[in-house]
PDB file of N, CA and C in Angstrom:
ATOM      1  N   UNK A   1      10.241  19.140 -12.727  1.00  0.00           N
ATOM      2  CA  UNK A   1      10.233  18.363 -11.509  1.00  0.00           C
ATOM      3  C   UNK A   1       9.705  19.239 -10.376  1.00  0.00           C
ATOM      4  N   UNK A   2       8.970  18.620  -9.653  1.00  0.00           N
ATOM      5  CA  UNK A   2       8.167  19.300  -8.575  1.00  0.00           C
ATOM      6  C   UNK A   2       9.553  19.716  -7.384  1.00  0.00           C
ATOM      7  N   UNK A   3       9.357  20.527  -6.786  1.00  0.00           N
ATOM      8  CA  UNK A   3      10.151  20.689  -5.605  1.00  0.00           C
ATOM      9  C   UNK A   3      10.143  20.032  -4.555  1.00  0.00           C
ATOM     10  N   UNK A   4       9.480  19.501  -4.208  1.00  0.00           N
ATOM     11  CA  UNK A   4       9.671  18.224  -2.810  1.00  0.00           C
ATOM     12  C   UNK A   4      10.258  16.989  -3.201  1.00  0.00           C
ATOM     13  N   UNK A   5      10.257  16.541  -4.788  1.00  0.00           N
ATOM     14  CA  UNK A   5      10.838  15.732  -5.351  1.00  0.00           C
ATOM     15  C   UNK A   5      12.645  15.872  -5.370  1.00  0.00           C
ATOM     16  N   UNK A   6      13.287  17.208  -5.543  1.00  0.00           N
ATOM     17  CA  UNK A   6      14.096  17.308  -5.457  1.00  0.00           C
ATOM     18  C   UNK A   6      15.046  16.878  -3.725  1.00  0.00           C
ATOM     19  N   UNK A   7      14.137  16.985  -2.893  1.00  0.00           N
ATOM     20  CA  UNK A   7      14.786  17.235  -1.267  1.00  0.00           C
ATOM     21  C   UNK A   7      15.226  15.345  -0.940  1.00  0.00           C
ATOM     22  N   UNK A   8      16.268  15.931  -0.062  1.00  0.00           N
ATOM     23  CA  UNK A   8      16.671  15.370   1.021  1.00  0.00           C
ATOM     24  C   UNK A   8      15.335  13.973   1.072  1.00  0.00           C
ATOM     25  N   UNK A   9      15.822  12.591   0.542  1.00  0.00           N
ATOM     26  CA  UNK A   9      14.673  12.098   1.433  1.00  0.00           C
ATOM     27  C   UNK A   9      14.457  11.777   3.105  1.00  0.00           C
ATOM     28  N   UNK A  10      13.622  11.806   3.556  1.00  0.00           N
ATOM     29  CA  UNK A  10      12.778  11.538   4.665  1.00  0.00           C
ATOM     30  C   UNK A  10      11.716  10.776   5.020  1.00  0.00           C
ATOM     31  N   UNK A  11      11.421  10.239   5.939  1.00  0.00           N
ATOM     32  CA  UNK A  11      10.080   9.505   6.140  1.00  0.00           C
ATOM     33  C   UNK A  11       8.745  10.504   5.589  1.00  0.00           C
ATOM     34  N   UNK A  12       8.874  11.513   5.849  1.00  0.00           N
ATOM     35  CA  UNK A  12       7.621  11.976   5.905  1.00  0.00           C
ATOM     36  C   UNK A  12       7.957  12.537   4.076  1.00  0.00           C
ATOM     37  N   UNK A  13       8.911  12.875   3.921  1.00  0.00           N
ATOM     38  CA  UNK A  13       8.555  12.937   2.120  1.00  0.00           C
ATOM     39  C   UNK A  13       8.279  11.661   1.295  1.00  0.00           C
ATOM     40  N   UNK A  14       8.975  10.322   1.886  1.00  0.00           N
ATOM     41  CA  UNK A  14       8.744   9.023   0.987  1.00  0.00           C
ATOM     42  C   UNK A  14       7.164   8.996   0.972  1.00  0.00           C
ATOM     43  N   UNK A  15       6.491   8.965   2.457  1.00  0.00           N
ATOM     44  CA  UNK A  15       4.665   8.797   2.602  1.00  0.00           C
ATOM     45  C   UNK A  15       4.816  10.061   1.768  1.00  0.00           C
ATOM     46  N   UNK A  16       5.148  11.121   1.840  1.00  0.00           N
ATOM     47  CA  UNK A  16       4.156  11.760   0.255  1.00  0.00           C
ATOM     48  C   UNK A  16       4.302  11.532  -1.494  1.00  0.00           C
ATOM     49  N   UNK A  17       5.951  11.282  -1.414  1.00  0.00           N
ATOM     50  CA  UNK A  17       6.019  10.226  -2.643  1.00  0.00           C
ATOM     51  C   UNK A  17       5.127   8.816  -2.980  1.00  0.00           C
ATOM     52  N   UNK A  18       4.475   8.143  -1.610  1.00  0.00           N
ATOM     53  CA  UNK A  18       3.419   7.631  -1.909  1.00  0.00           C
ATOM     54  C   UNK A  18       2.573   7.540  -2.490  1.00  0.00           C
ATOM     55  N   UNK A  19       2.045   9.071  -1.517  1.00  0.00           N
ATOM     56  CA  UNK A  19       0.602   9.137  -1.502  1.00  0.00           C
ATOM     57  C   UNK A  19       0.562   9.887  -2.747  1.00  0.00           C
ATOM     58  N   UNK A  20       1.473  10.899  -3.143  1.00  0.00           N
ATOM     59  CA  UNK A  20       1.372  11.701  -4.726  1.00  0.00           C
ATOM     60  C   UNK A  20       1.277  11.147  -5.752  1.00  0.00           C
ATOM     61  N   UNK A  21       2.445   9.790  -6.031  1.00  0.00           N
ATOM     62  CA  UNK A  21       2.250   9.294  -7.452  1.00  0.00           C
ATOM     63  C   UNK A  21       1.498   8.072  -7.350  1.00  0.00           C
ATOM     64  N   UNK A  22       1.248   7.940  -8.927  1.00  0.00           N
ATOM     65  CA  UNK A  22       0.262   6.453  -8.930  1.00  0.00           C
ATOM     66  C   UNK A  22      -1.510   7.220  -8.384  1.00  0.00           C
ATOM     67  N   UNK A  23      -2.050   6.289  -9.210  1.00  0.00           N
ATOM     68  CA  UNK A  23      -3.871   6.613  -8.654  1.00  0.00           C
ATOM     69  C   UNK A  23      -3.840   6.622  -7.515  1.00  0.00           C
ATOM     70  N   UNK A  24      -4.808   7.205  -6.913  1.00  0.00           N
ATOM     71  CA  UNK A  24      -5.247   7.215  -5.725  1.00  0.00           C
ATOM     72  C   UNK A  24      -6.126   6.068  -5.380  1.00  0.00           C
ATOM     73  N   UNK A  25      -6.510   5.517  -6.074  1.00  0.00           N
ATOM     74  CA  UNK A  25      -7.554   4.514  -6.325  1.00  0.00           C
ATOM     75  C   UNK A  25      -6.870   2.926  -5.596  1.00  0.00           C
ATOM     76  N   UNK A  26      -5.386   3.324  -5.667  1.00  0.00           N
ATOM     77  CA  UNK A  26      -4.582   2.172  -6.106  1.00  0.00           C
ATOM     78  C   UNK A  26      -4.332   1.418  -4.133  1.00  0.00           C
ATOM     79  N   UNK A  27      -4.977   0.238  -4.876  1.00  0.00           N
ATOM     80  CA  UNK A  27      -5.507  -0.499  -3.119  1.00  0.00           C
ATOM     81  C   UNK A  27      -3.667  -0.473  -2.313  1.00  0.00           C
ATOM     82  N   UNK A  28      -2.587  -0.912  -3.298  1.00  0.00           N
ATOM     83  CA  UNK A  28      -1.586  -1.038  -2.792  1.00  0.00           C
ATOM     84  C   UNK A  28      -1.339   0.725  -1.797  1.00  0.00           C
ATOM     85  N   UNK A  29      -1.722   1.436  -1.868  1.00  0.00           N
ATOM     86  CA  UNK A  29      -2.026   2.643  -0.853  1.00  0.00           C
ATOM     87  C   UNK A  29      -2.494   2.238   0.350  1.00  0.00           C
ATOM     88  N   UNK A  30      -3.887   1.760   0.206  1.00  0.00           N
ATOM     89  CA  UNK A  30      -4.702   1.652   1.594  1.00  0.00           C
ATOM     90  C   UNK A  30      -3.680   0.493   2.396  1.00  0.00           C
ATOM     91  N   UNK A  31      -3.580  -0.481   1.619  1.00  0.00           N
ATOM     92  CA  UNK A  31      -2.987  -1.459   2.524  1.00  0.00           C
ATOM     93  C   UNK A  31      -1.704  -0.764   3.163  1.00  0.00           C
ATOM     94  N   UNK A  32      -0.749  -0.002   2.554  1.00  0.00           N
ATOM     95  CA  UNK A  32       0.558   0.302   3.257  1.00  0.00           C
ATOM     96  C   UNK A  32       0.300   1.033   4.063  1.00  0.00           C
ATOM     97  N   UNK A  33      -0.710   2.045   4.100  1.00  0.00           N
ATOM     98  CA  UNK A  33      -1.530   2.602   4.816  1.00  0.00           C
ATOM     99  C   UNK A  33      -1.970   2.713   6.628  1.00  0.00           C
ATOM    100  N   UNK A  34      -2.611   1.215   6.221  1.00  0.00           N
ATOM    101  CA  UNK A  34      -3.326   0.842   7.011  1.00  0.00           C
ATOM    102  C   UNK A  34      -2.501  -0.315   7.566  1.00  0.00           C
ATOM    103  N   UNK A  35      -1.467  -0.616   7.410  1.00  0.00           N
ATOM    104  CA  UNK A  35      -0.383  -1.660   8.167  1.00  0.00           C
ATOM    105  C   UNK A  35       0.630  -0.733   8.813  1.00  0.00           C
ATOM    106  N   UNK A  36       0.888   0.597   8.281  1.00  0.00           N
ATOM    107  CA  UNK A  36       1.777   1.499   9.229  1.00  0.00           C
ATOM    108  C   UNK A  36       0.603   2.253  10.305  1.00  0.00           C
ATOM    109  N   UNK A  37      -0.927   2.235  10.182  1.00  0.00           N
ATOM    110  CA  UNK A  37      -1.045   3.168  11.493  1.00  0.00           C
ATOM    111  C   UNK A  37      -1.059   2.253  12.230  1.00  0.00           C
ATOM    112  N   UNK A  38      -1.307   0.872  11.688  1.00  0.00           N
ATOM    113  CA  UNK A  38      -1.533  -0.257  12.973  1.00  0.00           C
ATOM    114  C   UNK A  38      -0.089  -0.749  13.181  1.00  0.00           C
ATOM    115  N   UNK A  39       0.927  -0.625  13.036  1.00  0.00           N
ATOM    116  CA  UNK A  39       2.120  -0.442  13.480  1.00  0.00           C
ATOM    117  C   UNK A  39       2.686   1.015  14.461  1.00  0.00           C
ATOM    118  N   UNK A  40       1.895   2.215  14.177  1.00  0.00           N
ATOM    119  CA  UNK A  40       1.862   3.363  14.450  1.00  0.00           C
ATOM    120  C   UNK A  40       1.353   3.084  16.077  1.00  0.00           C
ATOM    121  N   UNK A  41       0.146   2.075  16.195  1.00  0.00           N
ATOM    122  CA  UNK A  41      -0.858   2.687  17.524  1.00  0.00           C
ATOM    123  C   UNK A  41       0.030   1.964  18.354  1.00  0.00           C
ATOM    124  N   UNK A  42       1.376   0.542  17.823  1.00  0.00           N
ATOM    125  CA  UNK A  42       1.860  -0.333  18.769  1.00  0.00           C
ATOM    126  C   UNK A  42       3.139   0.382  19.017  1.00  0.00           C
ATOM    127  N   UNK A  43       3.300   1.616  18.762  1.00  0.00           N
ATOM    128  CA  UNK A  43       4.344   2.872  19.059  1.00  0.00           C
ATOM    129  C   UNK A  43       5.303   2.502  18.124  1.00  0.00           C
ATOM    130  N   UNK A  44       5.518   2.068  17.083  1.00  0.00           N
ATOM    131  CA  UNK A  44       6.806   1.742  16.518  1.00  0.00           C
ATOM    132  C   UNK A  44       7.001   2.897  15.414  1.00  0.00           C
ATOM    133  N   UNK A  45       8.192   3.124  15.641  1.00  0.00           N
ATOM    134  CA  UNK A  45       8.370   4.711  14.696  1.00  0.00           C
ATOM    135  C   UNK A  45       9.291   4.141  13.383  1.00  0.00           C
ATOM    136  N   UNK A  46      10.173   2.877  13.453  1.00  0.00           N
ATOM    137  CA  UNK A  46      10.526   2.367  12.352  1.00  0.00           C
ATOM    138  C   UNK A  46      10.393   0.810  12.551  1.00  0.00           C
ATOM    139  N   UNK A  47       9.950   0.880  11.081  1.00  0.00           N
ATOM    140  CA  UNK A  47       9.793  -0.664  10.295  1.00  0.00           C
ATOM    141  C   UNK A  47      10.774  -1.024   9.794  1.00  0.00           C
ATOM    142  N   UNK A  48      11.268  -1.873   9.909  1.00  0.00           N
ATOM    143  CA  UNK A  48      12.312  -2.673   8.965  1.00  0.00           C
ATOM    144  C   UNK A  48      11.418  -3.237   7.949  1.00  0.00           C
ATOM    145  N   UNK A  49      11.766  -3.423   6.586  1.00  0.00           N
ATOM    146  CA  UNK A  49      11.137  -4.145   5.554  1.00  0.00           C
ATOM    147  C   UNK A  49      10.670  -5.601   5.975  1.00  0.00           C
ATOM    148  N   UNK A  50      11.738  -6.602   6.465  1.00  0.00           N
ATOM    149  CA  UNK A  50      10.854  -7.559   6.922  1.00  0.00           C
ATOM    150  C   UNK A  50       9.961  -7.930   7.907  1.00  0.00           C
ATOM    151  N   UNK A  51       9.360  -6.473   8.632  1.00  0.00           N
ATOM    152  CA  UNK A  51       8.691  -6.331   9.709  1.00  0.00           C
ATOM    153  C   UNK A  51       7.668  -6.329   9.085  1.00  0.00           C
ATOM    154  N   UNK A  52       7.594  -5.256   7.710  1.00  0.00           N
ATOM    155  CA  UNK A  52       6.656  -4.765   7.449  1.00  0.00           C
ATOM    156  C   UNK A  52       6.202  -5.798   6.154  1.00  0.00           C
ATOM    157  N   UNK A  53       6.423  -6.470   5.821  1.00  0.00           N
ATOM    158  CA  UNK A  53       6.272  -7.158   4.353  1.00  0.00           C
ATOM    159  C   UNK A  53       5.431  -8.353   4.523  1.00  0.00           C
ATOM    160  N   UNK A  54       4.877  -8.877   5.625  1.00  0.00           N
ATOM    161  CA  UNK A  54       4.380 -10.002   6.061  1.00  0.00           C
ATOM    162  C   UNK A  54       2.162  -9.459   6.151  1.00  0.00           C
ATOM    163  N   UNK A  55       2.461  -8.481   6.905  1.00  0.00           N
ATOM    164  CA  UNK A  55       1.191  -7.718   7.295  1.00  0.00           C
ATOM    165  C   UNK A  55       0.778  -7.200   5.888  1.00  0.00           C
ATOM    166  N   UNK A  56       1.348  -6.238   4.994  1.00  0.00           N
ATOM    167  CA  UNK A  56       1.470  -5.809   3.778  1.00  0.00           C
ATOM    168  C   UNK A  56       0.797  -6.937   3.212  1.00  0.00           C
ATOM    169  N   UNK A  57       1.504  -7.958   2.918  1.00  0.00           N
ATOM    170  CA  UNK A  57       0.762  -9.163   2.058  1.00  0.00           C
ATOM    171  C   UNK A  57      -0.187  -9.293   2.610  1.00  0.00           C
ATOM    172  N   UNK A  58      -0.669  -9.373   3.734  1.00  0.00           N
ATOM    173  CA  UNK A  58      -1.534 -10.046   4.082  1.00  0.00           C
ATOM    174  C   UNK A  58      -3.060  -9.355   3.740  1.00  0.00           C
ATOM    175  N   UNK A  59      -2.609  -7.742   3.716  1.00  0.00           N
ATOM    176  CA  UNK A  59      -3.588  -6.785   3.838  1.00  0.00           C
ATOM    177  C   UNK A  59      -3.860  -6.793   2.167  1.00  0.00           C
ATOM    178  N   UNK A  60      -2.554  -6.269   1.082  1.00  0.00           N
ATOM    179  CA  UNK A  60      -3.655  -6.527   0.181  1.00  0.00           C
ATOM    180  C   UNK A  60      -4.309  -7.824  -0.108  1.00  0.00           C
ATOM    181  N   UNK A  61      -3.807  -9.538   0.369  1.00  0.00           N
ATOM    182  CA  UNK A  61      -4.548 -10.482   0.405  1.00  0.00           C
ATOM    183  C   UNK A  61      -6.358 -10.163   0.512  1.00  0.00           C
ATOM    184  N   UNK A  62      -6.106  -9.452   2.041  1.00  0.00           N
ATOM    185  CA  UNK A  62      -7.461  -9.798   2.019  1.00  0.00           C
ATOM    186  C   UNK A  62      -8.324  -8.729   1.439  1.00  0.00           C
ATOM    187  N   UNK A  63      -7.548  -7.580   0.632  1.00  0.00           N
ATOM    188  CA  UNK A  63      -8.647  -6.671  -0.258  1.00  0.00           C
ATOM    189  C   UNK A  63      -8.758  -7.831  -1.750  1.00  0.00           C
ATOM    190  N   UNK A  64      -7.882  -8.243  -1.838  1.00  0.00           N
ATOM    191  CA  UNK A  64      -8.207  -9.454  -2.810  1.00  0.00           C
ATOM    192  C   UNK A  64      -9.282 -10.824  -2.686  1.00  0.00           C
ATOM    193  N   UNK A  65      -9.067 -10.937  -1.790  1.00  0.00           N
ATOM    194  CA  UNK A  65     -10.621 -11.644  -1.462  1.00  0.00           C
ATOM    195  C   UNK A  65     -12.063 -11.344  -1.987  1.00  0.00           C
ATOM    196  N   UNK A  66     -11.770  -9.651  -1.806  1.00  0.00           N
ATOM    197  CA  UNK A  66     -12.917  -8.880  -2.030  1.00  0.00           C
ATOM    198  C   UNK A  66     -13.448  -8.965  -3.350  1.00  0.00           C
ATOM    199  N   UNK A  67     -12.319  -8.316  -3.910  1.00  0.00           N
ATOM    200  CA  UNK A  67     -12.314  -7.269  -4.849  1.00  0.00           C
ATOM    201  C   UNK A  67     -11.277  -8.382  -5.782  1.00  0.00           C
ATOM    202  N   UNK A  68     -11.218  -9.109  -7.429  1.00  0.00           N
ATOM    203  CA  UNK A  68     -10.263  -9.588  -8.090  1.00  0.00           C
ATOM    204  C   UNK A  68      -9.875  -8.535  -8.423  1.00  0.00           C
ATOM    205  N   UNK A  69      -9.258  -6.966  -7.727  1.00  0.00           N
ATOM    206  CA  UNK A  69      -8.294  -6.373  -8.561  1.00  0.00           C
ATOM    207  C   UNK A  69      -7.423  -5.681  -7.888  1.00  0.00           C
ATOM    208  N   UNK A  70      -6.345  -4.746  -8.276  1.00  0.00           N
ATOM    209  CA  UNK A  70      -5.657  -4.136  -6.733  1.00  0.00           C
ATOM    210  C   UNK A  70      -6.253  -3.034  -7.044  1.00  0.00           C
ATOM    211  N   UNK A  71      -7.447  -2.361  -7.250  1.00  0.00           N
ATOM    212  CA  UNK A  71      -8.008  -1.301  -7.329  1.00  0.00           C
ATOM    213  C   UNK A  71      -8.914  -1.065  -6.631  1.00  0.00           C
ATOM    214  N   UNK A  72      -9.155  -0.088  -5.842  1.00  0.00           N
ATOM    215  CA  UNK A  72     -10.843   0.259  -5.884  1.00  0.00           C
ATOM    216  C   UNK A  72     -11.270   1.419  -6.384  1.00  0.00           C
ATOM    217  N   UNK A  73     -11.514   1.014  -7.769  1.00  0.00           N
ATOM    218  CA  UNK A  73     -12.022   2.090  -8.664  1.00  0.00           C
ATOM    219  C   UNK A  73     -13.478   1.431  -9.093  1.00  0.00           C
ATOM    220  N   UNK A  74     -13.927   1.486  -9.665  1.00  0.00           N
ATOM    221  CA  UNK A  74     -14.949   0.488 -10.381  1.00  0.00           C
ATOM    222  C   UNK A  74     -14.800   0.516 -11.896  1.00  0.00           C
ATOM    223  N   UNK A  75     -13.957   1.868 -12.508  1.00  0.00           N
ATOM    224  CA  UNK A  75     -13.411   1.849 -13.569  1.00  0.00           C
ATOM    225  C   UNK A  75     -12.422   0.399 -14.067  1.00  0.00           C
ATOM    226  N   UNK A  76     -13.374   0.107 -15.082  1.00  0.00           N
ATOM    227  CA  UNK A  76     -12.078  -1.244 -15.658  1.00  0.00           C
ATOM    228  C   UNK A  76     -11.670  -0.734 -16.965  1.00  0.00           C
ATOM    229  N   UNK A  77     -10.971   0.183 -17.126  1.00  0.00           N
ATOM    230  CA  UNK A  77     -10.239   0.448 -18.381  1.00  0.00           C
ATOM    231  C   UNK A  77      -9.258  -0.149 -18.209  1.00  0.00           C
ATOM    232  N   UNK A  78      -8.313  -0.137 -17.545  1.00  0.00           N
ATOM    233  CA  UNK A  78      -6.890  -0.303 -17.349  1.00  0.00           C
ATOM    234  C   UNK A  78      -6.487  -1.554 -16.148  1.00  0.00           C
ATOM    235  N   UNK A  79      -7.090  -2.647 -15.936  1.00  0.00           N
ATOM    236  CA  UNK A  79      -7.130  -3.351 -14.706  1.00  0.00           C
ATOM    237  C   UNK A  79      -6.284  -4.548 -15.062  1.00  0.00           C
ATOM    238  N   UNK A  80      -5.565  -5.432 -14.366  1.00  0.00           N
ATOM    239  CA  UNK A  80      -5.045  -6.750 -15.139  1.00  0.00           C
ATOM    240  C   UNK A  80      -5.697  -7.754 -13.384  1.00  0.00           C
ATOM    241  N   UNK A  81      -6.819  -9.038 -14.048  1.00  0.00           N
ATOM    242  CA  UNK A  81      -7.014 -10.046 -13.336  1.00  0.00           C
ATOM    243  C   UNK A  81      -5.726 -10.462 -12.549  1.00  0.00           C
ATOM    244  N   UNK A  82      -5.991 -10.915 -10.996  1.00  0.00           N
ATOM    245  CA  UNK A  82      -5.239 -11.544 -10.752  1.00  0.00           C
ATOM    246  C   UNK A  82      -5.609 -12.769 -10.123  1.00  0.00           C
ATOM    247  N   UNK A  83      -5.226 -13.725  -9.906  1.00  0.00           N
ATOM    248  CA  UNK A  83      -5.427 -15.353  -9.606  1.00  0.00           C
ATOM    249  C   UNK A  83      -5.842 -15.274  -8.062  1.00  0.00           C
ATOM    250  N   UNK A  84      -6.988 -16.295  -8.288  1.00  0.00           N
ATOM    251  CA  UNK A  84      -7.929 -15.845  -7.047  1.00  0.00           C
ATOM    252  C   UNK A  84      -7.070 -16.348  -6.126  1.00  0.00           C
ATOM    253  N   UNK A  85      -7.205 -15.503  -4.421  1.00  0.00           N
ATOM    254  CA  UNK A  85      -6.225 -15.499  -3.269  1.00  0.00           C
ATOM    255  C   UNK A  85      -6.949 -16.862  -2.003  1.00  0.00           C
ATOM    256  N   UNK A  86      -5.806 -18.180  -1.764  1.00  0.00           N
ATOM    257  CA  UNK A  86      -6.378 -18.749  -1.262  1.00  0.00           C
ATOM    258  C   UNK A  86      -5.090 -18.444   0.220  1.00  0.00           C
ATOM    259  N   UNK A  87      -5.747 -18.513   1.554  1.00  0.00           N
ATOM    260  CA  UNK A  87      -5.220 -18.912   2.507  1.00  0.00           C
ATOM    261  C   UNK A  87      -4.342 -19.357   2.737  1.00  0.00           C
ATOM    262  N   UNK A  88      -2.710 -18.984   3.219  1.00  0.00           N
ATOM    263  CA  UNK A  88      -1.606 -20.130   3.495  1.00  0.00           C
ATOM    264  C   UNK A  88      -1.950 -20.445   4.758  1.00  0.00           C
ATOM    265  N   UNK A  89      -1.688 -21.451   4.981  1.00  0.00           N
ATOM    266  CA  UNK A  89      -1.455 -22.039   6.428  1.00  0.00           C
ATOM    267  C   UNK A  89      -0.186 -22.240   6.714  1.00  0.00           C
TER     268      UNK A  89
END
């Protein structure tokens, strides 16, 4: 077991438990990503889960639009289809 794995958790060790395990490839990254700095620039230093779980969907939604996979690899060894993403209203 790695040593940062062992510590105390923290915000700033969970984002590296993130960002360490799982591909890097793996879109569910960018989106959590990219919904905490844009939570980040509106000064908020904590998320509650149902703050954060609405934007989250929404973000990998729309890499799903893109892309039918939660990847951006272009490698398809290991990929599972998912059902194309339509708009809630």
């Amino acid at each position: 077991m790695l040593p940062f794995q062992n510590a105390v958790p923290t915000p700033a060790s969970d984002w590296r438990h993130i960002i360490c395990f799982g591909r890097n490839v793996a879109s569910y990254k960018f989106a959590l990503g990219r919904v905490l700095l844009e939570l980040g620039r509106q000064q908020q230093t904590f998320v509650p889960l149902d703050d954060l779980a609405v934007p989250y969907a929404a973000a990998i939604c729309e890499h799903l639009q893109v892309e039918d996979r939660q990847s951006t690899s272009a490698r398809a060894s290991s990929w599972t289809p998912v059902a194309p993403v339509t708009a809630a209203n």
